[in-house]
C-alpha atoms as a PDB file:
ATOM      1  CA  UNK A   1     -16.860  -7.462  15.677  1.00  0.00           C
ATOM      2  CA  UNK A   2     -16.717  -6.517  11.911  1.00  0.00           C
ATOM      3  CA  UNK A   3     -12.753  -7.356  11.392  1.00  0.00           C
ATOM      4  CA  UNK A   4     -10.071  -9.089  13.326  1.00  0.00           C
ATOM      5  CA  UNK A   5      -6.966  -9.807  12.259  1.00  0.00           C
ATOM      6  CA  UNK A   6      -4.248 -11.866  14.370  1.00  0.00           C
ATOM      7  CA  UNK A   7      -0.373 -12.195  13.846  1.00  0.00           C
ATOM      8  CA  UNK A   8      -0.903 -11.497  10.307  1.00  0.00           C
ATOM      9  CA  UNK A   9       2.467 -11.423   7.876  1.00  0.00           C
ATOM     10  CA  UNK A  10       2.781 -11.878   4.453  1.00  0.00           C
ATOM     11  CA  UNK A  11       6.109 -12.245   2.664  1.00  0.00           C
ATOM     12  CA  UNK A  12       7.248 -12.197  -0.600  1.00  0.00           C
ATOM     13  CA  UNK A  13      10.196 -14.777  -2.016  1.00  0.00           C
ATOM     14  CA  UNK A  14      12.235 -13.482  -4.496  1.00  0.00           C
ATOM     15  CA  UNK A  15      15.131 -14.748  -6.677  1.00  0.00           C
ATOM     16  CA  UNK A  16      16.697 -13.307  -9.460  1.00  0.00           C
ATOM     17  CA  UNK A  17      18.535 -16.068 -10.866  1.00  0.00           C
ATOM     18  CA  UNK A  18      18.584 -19.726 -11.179  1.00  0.00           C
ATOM     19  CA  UNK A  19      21.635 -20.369  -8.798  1.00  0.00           C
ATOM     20  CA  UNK A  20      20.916 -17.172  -6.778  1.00  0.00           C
ATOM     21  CA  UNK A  21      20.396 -17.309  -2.950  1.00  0.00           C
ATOM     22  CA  UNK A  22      16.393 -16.596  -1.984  1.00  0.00           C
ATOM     23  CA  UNK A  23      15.585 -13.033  -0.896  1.00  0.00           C
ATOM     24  CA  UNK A  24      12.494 -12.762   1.714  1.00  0.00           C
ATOM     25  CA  UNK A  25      10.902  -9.763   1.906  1.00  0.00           C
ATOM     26  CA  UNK A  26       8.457  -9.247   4.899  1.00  0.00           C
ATOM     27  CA  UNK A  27       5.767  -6.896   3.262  1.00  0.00           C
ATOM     28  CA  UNK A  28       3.974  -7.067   6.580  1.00  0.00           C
ATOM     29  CA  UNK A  29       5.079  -8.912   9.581  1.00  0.00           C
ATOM     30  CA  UNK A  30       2.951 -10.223  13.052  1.00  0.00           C
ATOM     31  CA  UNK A  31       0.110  -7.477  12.804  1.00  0.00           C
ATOM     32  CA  UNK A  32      -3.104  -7.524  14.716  1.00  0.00           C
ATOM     33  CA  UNK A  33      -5.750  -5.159  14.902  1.00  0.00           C
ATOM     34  CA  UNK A  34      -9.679  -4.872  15.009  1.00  0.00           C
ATOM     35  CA  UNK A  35     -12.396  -3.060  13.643  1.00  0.00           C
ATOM     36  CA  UNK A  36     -15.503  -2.952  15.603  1.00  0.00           C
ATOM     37  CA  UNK A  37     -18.992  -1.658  14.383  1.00  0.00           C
ATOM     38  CA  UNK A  38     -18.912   1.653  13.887  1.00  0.00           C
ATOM     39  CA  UNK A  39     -15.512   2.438  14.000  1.00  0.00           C
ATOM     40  CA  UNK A  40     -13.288   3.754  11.344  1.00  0.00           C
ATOM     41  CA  UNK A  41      -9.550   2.570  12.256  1.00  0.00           C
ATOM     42  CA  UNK A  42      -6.890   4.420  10.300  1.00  0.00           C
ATOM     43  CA  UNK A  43      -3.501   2.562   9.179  1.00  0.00           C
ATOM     44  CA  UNK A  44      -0.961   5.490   8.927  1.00  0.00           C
ATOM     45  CA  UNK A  45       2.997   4.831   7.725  1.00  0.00           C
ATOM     46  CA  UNK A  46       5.110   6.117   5.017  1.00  0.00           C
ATOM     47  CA  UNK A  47       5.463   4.971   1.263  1.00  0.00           C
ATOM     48  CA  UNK A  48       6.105   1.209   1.692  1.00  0.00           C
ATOM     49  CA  UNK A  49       5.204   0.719   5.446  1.00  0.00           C
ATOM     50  CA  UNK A  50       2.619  -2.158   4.511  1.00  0.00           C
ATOM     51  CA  UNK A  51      -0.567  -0.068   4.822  1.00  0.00           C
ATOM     52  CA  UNK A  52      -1.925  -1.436   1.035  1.00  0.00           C
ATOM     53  CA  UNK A  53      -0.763  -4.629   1.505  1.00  0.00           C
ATOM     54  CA  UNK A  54      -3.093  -5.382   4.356  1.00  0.00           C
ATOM     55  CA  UNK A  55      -5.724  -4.009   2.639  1.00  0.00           C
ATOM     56  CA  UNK A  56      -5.153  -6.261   0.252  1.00  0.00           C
ATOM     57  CA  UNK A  57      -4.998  -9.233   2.531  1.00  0.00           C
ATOM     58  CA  UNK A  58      -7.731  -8.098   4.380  1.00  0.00           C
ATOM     59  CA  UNK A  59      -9.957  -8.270   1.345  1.00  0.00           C
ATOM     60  CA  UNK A  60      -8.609 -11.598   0.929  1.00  0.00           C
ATOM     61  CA  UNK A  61      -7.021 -10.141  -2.558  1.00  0.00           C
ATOM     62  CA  UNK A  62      -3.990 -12.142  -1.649  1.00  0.00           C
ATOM     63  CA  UNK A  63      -3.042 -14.853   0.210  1.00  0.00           C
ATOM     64  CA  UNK A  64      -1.292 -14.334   3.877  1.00  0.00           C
ATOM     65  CA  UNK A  65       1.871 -16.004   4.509  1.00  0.00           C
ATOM     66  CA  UNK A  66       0.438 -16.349   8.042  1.00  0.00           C
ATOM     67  CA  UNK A  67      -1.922 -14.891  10.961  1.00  0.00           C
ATOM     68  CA  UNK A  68      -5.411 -14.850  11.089  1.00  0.00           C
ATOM     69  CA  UNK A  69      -8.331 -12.924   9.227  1.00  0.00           C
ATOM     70  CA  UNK A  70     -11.863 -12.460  10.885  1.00  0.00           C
ATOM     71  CA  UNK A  71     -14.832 -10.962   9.127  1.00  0.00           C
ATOM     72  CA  UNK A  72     -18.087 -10.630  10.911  1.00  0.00           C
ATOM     73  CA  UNK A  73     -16.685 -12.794  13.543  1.00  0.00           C
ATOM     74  CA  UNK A  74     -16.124 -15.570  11.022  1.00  0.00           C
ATOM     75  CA  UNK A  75     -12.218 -16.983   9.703  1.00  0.00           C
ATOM     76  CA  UNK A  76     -11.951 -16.004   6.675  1.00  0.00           C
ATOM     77  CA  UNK A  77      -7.921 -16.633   6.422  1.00  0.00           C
ATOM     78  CA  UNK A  78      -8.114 -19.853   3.903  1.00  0.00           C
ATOM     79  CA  UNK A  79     -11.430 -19.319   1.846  1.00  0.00           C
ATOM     80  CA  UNK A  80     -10.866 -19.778  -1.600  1.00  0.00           C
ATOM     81  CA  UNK A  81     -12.177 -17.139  -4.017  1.00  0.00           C
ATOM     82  CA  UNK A  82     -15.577 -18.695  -4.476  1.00  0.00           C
ATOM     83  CA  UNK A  83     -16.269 -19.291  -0.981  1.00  0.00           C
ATOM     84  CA  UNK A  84     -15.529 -15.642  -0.701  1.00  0.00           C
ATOM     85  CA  UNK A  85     -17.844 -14.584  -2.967  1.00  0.00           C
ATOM     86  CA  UNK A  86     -20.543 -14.329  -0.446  1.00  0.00           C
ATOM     87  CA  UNK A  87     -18.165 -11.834   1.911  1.00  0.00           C
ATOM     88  CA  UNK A  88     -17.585  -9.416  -1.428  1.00  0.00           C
ATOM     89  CA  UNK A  89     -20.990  -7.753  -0.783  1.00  0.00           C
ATOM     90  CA  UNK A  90     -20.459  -6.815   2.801  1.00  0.00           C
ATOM     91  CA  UNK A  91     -16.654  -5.678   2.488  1.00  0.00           C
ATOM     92  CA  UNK A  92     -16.009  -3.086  -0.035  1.00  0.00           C
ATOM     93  CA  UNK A  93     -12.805  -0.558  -1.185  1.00  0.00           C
ATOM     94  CA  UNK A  94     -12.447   2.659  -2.380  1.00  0.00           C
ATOM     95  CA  UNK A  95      -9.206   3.492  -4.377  1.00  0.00           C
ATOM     96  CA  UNK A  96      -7.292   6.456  -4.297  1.00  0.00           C
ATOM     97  CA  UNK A  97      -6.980   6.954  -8.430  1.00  0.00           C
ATOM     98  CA  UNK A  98     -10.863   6.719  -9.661  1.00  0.00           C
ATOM     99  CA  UNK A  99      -8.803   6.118 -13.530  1.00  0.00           C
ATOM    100  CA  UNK A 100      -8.259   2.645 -12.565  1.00  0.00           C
ATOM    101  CA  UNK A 101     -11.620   1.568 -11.464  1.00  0.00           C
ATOM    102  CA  UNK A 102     -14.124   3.206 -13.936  1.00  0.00           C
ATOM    103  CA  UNK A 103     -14.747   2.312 -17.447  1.00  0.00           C
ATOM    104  CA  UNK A 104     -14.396   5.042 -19.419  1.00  0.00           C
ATOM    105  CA  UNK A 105     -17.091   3.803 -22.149  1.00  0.00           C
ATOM    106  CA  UNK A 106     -20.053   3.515 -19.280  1.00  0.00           C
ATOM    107  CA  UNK A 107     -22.217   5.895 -18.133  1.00  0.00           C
ATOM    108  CA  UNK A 108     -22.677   6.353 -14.602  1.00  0.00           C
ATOM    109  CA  UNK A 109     -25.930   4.660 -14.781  1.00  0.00           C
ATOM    110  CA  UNK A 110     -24.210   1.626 -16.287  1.00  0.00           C
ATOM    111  CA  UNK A 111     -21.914   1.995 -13.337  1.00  0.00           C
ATOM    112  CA  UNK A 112     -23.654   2.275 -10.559  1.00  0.00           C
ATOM    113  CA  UNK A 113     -25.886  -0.350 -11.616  1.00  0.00           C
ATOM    114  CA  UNK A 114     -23.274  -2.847 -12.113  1.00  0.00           C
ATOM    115  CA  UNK A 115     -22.332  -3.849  -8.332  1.00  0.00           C
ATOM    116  CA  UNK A 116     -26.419  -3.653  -8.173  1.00  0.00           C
ATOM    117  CA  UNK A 117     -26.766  -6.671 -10.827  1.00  0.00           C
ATOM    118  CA  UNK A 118     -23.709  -8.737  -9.470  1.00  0.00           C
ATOM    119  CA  UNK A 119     -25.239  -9.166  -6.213  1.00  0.00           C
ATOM    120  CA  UNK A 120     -28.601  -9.259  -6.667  1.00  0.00           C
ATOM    121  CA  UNK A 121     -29.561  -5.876  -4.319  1.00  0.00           C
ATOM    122  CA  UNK A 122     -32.619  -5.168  -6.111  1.00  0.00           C
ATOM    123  CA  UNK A 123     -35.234  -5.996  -8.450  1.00  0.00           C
ATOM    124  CA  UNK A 124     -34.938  -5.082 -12.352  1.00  0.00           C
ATOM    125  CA  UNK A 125     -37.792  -2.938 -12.269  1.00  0.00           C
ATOM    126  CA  UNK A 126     -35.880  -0.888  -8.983  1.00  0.00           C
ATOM    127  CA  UNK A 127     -33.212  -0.571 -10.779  1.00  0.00           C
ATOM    128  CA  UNK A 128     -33.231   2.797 -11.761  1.00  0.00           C
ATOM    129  CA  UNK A 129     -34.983   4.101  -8.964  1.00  0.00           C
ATOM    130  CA  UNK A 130     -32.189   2.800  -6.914  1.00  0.00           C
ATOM    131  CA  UNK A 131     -29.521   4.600  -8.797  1.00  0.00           C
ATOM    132  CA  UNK A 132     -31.503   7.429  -7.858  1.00  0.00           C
ATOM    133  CA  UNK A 133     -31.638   7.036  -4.670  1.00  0.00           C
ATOM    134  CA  UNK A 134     -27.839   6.606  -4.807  1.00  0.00           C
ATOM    135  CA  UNK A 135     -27.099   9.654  -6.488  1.00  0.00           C
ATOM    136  CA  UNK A 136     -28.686  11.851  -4.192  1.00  0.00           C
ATOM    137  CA  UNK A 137     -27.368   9.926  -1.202  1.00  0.00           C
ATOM    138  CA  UNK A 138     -23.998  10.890  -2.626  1.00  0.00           C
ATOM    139  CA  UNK A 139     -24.205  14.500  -3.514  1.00  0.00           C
ATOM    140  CA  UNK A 140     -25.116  13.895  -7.549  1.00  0.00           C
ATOM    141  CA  UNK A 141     -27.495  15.768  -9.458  1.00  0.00           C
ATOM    142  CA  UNK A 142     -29.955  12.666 -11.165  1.00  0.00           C
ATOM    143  CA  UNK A 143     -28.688  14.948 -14.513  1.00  0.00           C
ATOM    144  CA  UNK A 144     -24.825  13.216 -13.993  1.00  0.00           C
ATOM    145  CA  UNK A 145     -26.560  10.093 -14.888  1.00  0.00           C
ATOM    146  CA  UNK A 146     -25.807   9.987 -18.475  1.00  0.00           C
ATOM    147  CA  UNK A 147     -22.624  11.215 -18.472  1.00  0.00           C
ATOM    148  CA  UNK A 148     -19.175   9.451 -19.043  1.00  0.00           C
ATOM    149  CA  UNK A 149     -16.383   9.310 -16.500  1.00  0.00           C
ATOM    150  CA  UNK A 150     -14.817  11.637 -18.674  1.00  0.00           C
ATOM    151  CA  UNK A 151     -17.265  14.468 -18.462  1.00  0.00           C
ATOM    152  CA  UNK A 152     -16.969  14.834 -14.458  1.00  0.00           C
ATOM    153  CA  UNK A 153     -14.379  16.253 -11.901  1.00  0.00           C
ATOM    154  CA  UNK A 154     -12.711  14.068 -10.074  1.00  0.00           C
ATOM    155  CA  UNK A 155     -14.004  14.834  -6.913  1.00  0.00           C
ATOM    156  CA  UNK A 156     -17.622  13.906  -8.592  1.00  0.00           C
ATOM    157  CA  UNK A 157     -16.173  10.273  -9.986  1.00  0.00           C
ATOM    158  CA  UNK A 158     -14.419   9.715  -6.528  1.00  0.00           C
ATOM    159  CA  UNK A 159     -18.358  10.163  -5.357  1.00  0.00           C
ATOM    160  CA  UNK A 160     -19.132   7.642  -8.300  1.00  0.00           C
ATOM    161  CA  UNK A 161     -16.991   4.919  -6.315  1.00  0.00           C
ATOM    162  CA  UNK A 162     -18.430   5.396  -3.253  1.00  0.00           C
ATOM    163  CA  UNK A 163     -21.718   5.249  -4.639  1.00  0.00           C
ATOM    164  CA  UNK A 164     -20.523   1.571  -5.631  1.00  0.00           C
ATOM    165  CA  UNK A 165     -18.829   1.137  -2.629  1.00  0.00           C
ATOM    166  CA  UNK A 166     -22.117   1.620  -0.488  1.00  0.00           C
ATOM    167  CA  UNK A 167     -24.788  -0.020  -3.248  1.00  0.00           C
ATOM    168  CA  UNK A 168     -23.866  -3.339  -2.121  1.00  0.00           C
ATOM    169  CA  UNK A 169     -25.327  -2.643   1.320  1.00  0.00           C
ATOM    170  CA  UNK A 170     -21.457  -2.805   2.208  1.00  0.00           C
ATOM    171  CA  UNK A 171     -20.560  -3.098   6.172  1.00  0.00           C
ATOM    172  CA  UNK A 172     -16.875  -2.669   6.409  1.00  0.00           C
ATOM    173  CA  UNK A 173     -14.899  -0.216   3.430  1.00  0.00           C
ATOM    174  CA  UNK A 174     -11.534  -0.002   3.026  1.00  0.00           C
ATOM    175  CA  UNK A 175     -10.261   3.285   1.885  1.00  0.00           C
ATOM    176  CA  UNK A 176      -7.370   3.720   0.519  1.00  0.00           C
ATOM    177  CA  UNK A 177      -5.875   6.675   0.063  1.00  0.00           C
ATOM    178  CA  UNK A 178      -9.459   8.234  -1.295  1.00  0.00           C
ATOM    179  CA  UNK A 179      -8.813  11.824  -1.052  1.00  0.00           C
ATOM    180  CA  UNK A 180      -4.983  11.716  -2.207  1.00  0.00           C
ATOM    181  CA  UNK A 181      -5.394  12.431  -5.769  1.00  0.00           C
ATOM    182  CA  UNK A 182      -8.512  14.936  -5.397  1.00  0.00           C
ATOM    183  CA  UNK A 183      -7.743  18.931  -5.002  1.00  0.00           C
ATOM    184  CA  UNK A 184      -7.107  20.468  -1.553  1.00  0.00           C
ATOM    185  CA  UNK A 185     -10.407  22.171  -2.134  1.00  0.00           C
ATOM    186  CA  UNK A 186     -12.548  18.725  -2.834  1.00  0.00           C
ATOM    187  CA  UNK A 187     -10.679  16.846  -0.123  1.00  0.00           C
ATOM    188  CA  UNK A 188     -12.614  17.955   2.802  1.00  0.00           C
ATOM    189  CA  UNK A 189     -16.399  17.667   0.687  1.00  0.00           C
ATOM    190  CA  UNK A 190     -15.048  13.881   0.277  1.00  0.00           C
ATOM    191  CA  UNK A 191     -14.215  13.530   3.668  1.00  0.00           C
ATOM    192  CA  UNK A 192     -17.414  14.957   5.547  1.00  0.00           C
ATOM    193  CA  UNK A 193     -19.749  12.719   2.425  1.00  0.00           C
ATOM    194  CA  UNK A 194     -17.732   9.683   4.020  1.00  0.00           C
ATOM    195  CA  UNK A 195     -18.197  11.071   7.744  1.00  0.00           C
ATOM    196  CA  UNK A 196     -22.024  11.269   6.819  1.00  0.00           C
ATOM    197  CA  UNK A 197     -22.343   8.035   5.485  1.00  0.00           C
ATOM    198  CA  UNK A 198     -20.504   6.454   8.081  1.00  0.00           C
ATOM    199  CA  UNK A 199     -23.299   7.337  10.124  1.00  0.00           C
ATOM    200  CA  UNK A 200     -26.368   6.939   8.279  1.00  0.00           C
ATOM    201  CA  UNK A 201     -25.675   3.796   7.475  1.00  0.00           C
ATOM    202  CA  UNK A 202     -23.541   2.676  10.124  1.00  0.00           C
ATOM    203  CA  UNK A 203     -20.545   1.684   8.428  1.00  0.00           C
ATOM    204  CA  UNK A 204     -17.107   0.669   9.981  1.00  0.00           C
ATOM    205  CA  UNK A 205     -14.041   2.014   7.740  1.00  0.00           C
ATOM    206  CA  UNK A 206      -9.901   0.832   7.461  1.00  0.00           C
ATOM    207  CA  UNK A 207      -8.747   4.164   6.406  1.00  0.00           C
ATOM    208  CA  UNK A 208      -5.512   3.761   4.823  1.00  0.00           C
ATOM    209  CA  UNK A 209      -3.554   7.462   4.346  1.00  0.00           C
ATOM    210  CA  UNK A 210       0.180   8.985   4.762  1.00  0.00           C
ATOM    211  CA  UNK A 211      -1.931  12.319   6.215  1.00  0.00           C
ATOM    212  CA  UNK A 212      -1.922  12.283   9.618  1.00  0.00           C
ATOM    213  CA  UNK A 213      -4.255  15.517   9.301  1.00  0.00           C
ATOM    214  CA  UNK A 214      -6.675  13.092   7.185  1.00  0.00           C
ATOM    215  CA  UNK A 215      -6.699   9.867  10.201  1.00  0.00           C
ATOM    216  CA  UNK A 216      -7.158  12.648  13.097  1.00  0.00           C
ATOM    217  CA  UNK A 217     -10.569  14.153  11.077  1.00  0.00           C
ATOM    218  CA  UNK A 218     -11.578  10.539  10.004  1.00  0.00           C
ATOM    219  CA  UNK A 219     -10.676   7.948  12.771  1.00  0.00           C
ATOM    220  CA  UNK A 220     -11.199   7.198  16.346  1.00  0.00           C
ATOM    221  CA  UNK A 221      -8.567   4.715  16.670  1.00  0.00           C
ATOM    222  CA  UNK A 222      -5.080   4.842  14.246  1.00  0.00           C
ATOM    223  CA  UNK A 223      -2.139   1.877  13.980  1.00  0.00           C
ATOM    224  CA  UNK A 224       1.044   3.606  13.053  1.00  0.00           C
ATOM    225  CA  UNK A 225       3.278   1.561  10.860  1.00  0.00           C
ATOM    226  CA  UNK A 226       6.793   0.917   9.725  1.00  0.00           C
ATOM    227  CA  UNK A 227       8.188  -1.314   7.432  1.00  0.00           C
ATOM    228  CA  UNK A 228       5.714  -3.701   7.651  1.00  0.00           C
ATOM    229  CA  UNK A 229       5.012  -3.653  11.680  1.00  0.00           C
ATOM    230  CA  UNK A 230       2.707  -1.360  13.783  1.00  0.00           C
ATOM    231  CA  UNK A 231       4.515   0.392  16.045  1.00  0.00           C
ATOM    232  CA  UNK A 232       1.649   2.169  17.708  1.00  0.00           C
ATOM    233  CA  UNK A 233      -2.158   1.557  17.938  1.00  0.00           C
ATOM    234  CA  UNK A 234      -4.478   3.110  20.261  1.00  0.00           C
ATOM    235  CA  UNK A 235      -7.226   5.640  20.758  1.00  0.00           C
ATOM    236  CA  UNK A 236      -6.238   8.771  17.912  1.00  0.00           C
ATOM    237  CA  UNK A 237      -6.231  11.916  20.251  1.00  0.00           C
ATOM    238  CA  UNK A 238      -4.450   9.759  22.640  1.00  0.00           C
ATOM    239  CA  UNK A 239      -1.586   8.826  20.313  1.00  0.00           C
ATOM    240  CA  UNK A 240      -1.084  11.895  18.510  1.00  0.00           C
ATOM    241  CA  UNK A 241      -1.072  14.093  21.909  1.00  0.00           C
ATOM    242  CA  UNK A 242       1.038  11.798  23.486  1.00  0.00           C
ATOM    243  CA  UNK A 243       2.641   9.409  21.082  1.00  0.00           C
ATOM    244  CA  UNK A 244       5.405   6.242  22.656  1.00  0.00           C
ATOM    245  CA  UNK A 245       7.110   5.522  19.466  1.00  0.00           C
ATOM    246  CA  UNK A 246      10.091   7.269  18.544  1.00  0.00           C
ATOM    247  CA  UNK A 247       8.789   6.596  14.846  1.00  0.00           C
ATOM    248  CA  UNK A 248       5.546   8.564  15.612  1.00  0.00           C
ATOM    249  CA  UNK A 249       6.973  11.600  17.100  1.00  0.00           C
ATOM    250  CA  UNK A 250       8.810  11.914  14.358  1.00  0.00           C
ATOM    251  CA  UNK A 251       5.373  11.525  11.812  1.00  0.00           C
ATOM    252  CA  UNK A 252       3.957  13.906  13.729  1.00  0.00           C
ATOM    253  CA  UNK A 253       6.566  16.740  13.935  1.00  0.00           C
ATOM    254  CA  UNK A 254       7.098  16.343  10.188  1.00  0.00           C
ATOM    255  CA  UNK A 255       3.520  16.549   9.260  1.00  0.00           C
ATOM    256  CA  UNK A 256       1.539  18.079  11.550  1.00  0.00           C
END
């Protein structure tokens, strides 16, 4: 089992004022799901459904209100950040706007060497050998190397991030909206290079999209959600052929 997650809510507290009532909002509420090996799950829902914010918990970027969180079959619900530190390796993200994530002043050697250094992967001396060996595993030309963020597409920087993503020796990634921001035309490239990978390295993915077109090409199993609750998970051909929820029919007449 690579992830489990039981019951899981998380719920926000908010009050505007000092003699104001408190407002809870219930970001996600009582979800539970796995991820086995292998298997690319994808979280599907509208603009605010909830679909980040378990990514977020999942990678145990913030704190669940409650519910459980299993990684590689161990609870990982109440680590604090430095007993995580050993899980960062194995579980890795890839963001939908590439902008956020890479410096702008480093060169995509400096980059892709980076998660290499924090956790110890390989030897100095394999250093650049092993960006090599990235590159090439990711579509690059070894000539990219010295260039800035700047001075590539963004389908080529979105193949930057997975390169990261994957250094680490990573055995669960979340993706998060990866091919959102990228032209039609680039979209499927990215989507095949993650296919690929998936295999050759045996990787287990939490696809997180609003494209139901994107989960049926990526997933074998999709969780439909809505504000903050899945409302249907199951096998993917199963659910978008013959779909229970009211709230999924709908999804899938307006999108597909």
């Amino acid at each position: 089992m690579i992830l489990r997650v039981e019951n899981l809510s998380k719920h926000y507290i908010i009050k505007s004022g000092a003699f104001s009532k408190r407002q809870v909002i219930k970001a996600v509420r009582d979800v539970s799901f796995q991820v086995m090996e292998n298997q690319s799950l994808g979280l599907i829902g509208e603009s605010g459904s909830g679909k980040s914010t378990i990514a977020n918990l999942v990678l145990r970027l913030i704190p669940p209100s409650g519910g459980k969180i299993e990684l590689f079959e161990e609870d990982v619900t109440s680590l604090k950040e430095e007993e995580m530190r050993r899980y960062r390796k194995d579980i890795q993200i890839i963001f939908q706007y590439t902008n956020d994530i890479l410096d702008p002043q480093m060169t995509v050697d400096e980059l892709i060497k980076e998660p290499l250094k924090i956790h110890n992967i390989v030897k100095d001396r394999e250093l650049d050998q092993e960006v090599e060996r990235l590159l090439e595993q990711v579509g690059l030309s070894p000539s990219e190397r010295w260039k800035l963020p700047g001075q590539l597409s963004g389908g080529q920087n979105q193949r930057i991030i997975i390169a990261r993503a994957i250094a680490t020796r990573a055995r669960l990634i979340v993706c998060d909206e990866p091919v959102s921001a990228l032209d039609v035309s680039v979209q499927g490239q990215i989507l095949n290079l993650l296919i690929r990978l998936k295999e050759e390295l045996n990787l287990s993915y939490l696809f997180i999209s609003h494209d139901l077109k994107v989960i049926r090409h990526m997933c074998e199993s999709i969780a439909v959600m809505k504000n903050g609750e899945i409302v249907e998970l199951g096998d993917t051909f199963e659910v978008l052929n013959n779909p229970q929820h009211e709230y999924t029919k709908k999804l899938i007449e307006a999108i597909l």
